[in-house]
N, C-alpha and C. Protein backbone atom coordinates (compact mmCIF):
# COMPACT_ATOMS: atom_id res chain seq x y z
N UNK A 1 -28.39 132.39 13.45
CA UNK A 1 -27.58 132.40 14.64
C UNK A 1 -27.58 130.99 15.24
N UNK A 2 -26.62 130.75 15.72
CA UNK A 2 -26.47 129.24 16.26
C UNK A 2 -26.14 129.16 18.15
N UNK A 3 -26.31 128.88 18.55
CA UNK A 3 -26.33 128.68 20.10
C UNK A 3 -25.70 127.19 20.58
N UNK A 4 -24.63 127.83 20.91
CA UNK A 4 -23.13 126.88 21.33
C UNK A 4 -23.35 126.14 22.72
N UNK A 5 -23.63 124.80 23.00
CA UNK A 5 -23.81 124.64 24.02
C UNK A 5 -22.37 123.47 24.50
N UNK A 6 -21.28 124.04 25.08
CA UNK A 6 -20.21 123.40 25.32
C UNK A 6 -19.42 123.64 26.89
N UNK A 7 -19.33 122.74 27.73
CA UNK A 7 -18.67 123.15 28.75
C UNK A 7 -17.10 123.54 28.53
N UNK A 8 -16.90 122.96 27.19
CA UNK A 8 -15.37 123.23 27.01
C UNK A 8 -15.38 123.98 26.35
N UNK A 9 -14.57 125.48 26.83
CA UNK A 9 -14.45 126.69 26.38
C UNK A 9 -13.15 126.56 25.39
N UNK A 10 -12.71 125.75 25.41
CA UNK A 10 -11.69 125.57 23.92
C UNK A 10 -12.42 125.17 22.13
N UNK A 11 -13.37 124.38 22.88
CA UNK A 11 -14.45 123.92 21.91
C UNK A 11 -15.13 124.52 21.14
N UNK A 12 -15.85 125.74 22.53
CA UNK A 12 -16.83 126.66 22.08
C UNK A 12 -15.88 127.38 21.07
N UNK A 13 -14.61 127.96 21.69
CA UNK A 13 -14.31 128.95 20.82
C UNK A 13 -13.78 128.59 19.45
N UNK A 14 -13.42 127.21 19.17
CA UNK A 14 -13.37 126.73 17.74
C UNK A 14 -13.93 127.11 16.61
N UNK A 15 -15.82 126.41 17.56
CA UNK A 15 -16.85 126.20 16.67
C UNK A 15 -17.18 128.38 16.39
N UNK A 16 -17.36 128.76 17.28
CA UNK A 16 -17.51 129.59 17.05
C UNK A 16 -16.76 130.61 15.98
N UNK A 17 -15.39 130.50 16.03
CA UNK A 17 -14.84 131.24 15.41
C UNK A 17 -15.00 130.38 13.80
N UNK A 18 -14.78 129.00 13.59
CA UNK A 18 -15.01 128.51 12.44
C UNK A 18 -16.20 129.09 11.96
N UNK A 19 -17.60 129.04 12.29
CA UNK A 19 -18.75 130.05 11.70
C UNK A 19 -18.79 131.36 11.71
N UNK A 20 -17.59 132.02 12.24
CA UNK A 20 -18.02 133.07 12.49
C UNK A 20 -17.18 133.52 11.02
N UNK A 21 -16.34 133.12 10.79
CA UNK A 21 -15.39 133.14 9.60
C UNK A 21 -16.51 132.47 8.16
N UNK A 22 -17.33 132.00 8.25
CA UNK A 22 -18.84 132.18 7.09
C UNK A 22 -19.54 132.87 7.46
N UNK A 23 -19.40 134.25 8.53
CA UNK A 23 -20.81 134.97 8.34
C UNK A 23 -21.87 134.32 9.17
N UNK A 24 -21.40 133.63 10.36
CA UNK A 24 -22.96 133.17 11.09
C UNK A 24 -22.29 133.60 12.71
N UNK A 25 -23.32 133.85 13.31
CA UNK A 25 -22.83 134.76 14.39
C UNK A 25 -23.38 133.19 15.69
N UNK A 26 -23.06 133.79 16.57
CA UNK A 26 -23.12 132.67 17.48
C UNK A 26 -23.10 133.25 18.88
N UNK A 27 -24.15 132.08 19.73
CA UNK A 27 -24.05 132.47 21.20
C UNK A 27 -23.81 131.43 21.74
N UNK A 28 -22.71 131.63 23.29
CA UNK A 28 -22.20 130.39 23.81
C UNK A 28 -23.16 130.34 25.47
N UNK A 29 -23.45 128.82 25.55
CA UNK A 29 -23.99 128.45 26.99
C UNK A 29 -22.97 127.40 27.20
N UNK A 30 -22.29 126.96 28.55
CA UNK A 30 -21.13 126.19 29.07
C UNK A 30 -22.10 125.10 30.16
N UNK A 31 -23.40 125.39 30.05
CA UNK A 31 -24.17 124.11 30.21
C UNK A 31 -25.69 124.14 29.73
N UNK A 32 -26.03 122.95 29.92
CA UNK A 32 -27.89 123.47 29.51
C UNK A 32 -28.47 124.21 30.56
N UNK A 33 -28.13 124.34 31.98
CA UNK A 33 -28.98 125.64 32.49
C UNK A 33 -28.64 126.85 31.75
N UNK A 34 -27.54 127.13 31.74
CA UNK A 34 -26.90 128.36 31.12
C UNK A 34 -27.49 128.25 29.71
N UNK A 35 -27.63 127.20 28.83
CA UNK A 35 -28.35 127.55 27.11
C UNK A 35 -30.27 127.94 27.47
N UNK A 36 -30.86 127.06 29.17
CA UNK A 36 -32.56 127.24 28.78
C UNK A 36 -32.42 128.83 29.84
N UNK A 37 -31.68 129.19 30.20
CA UNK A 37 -31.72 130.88 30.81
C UNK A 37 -31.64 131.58 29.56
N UNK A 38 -30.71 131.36 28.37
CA UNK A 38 -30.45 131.98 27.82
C UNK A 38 -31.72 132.02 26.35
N UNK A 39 -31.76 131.33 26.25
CA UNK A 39 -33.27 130.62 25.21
C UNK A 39 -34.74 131.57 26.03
N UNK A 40 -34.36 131.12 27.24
CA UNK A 40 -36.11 132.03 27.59
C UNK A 40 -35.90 133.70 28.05
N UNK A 41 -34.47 134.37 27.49
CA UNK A 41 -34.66 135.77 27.73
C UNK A 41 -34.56 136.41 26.84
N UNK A 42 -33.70 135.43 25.80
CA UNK A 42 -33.41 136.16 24.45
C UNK A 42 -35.05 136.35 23.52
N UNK A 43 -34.79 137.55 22.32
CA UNK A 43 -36.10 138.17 21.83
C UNK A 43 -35.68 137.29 20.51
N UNK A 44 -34.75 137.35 20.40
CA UNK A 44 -34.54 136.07 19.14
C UNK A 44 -33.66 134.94 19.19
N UNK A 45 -34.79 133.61 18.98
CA UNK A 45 -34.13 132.61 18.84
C UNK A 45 -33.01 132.11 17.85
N UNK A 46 -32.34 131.02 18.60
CA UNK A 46 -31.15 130.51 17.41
C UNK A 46 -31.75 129.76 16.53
N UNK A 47 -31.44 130.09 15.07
CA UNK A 47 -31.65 128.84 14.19
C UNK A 47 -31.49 127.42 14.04
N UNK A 48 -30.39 127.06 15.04
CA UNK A 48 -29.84 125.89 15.59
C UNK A 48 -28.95 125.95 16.98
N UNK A 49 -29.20 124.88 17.36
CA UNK A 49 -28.58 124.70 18.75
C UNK A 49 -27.60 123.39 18.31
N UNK A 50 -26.21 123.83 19.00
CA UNK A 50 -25.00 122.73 18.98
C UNK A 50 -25.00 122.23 20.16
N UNK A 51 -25.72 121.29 20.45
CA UNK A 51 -25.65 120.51 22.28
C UNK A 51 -24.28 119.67 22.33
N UNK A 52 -23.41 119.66 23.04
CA UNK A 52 -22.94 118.64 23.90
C UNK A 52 -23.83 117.90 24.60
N UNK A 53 -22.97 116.89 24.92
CA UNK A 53 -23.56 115.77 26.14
C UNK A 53 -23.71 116.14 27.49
N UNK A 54 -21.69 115.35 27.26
CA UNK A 54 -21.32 115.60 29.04
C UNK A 54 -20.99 116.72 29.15
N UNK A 55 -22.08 117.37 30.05
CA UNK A 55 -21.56 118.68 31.08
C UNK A 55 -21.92 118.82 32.56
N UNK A 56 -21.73 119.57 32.90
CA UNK A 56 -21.84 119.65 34.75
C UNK A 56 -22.99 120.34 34.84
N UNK A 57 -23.56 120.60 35.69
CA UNK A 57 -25.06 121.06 36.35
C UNK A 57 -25.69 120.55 35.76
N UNK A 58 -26.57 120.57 34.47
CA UNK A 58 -27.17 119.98 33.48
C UNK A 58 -26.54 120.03 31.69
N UNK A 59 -26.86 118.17 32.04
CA UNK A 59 -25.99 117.74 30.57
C UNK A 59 -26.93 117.86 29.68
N UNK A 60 -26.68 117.37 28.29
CA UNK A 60 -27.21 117.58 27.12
C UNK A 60 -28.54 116.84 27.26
N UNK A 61 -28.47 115.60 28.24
CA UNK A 61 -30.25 114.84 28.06
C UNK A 61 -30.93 115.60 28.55
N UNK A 62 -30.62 116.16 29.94
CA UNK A 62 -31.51 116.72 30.66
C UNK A 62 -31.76 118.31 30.12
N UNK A 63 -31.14 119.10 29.37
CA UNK A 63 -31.00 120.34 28.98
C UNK A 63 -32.17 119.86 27.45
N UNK A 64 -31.77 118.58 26.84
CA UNK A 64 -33.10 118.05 25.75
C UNK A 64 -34.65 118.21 26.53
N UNK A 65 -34.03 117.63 27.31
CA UNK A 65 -35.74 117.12 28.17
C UNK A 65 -36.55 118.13 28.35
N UNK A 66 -36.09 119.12 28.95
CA UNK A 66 -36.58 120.26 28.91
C UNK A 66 -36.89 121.11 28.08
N UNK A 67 -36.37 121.28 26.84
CA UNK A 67 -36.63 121.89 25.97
C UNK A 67 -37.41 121.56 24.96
N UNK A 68 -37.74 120.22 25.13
CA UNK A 68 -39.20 119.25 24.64
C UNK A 68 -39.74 120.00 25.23
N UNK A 69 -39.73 120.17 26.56
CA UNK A 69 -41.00 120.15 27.37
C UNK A 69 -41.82 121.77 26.95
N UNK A 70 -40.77 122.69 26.26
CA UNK A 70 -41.79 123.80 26.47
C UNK A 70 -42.03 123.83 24.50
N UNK A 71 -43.31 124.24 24.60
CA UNK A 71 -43.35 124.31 22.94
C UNK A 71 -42.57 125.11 22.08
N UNK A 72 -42.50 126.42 22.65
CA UNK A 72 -41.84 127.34 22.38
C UNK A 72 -40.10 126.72 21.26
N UNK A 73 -39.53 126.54 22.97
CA UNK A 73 -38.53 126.52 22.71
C UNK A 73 -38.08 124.64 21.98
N UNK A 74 -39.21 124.06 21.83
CA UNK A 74 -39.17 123.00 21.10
C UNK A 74 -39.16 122.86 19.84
N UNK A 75 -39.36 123.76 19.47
CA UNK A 75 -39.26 124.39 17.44
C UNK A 75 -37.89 124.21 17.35
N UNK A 76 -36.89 124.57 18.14
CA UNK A 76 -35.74 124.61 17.62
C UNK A 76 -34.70 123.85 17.66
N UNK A 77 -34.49 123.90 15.80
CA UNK A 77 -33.77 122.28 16.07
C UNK A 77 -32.57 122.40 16.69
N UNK A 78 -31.84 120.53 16.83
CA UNK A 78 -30.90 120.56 18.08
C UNK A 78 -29.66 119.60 17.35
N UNK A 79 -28.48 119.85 17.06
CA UNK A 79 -27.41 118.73 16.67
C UNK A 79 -26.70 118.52 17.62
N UNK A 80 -26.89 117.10 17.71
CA UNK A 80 -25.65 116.68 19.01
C UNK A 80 -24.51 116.82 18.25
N UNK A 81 -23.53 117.37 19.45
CA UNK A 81 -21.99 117.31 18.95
C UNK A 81 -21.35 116.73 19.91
N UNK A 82 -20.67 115.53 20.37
CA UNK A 82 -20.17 114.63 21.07
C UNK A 82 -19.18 113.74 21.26
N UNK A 83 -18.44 113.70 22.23
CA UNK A 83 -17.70 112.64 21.57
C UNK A 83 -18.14 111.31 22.49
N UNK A 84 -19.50 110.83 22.65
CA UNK A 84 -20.46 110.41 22.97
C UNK A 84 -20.21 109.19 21.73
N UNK A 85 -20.12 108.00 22.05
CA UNK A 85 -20.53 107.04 20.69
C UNK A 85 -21.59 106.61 20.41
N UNK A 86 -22.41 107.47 19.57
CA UNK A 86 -23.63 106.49 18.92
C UNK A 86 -23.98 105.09 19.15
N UNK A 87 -22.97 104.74 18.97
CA UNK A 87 -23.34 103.08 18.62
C UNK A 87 -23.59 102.40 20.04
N UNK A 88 -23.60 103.42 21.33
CA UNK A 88 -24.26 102.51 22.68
C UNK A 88 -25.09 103.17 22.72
N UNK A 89 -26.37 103.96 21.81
CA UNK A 89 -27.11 104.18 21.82
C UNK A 89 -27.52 105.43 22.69
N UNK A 90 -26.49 105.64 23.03
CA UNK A 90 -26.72 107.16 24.31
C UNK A 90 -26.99 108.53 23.54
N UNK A 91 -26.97 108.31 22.37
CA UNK A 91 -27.36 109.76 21.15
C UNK A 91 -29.13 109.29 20.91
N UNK A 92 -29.30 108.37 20.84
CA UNK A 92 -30.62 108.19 20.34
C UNK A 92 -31.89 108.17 21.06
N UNK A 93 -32.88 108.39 20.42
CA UNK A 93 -33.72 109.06 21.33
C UNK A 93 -34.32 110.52 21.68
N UNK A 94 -33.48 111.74 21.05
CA UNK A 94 -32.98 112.78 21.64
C UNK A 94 -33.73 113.79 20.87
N UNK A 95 -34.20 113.52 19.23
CA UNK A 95 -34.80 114.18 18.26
C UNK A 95 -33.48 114.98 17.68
N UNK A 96 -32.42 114.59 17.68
CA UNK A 96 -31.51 115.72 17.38
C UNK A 96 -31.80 115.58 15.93
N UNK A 97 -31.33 116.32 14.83
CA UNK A 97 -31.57 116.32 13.66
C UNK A 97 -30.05 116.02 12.58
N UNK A 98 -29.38 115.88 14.01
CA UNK A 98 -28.09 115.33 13.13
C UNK A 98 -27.54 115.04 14.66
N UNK A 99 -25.96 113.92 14.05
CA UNK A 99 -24.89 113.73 15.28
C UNK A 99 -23.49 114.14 14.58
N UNK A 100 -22.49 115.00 15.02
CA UNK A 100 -21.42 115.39 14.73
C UNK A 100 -20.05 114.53 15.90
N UNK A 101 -19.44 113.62 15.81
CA UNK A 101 -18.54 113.27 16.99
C UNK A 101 -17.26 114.47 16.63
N UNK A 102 -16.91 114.82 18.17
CA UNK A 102 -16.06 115.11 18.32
C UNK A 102 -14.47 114.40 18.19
N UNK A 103 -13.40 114.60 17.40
CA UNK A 103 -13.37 115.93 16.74
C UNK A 103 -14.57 115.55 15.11
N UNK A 104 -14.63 116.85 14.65
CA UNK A 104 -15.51 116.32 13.94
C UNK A 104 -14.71 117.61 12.70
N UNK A 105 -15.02 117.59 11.27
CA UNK A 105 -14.46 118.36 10.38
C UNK A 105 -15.20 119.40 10.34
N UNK A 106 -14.35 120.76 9.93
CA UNK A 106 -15.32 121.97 9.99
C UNK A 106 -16.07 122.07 8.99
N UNK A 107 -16.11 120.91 7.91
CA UNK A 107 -16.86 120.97 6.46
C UNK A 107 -18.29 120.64 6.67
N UNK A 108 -18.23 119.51 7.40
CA UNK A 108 -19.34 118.95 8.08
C UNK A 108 -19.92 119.98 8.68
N UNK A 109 -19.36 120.51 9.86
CA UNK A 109 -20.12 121.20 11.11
C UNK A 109 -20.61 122.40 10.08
N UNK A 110 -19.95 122.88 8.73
CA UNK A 110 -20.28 124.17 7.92
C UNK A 110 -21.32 123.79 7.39
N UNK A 111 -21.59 122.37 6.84
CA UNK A 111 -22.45 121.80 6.01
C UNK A 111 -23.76 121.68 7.13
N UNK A 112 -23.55 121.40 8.23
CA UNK A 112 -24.95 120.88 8.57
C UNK A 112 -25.59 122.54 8.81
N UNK A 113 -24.68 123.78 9.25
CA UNK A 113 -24.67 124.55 9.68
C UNK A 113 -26.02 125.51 8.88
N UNK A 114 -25.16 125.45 7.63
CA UNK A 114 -25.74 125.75 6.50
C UNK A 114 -27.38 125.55 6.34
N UNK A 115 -27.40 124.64 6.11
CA UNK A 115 -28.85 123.54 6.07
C UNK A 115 -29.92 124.62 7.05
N UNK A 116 -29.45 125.01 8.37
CA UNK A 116 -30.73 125.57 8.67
C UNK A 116 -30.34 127.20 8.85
N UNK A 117 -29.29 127.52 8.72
CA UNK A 117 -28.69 128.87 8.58
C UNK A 117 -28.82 129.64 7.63
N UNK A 118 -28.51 129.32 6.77
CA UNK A 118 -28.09 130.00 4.82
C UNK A 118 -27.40 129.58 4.66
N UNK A 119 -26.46 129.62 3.27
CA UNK A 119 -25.31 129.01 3.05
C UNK A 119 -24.36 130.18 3.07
């Protein structure tokens, strides 16, 4: 299961429906308060988390920061998806285990998907 973290509900429903069309089911948060409410009630965690950056109440650093902070929910890995440019260094740092820019190909987003999902 993958855990959608996108303020843009056009986005979410992309990514979502693109995995959902391989067989991987998905839950959406529209910020990081809304993904660490949803992380500390659920009985099962996501296999991967799709962070955005920029969002409102809490963005993708501060929704990271926190989720370092508890062990628990620090097991689980995190791919930035952004249209954030790497190259000013605002992705790094973060432990993500991959960076996807927005728009980004659904081969990719299937491929990294895969990797900690099933194929």
């Amino acid at each position: 299961m993958v855990l959608v973290v996108d303020d843009d509900k056009k986005i979410c429903g992309l990514i979502s429906a693109a995995l959902a069309e391989k067989g991987w089911r998905t839950a959406v948060a529209h910020n990081g308060k809304e993904a660490l409410d949803y992380l500390k009630r659920t009985d099962s965690p996501p296999d991967l988390i799709l962070l955005d950056l920029m969002m409102p109440e809490m963005n993708g650093w501060e929704f990271r920061k926190a989720q370092q902070e508890d062990p628990e929910l620090a097991k689980i890995p995190v791919a930035i998806i952004t249209g954030v440019d790497s190259a000013d260094g605002k992705t790094g740092g973060l432990g993500a285990v991959d960076v996807l820019h927005k728009p980004s190909r659904i081969e990719k987003l299937t491929s990294l998907v895969s990797r900690f999902c099933g194929g």
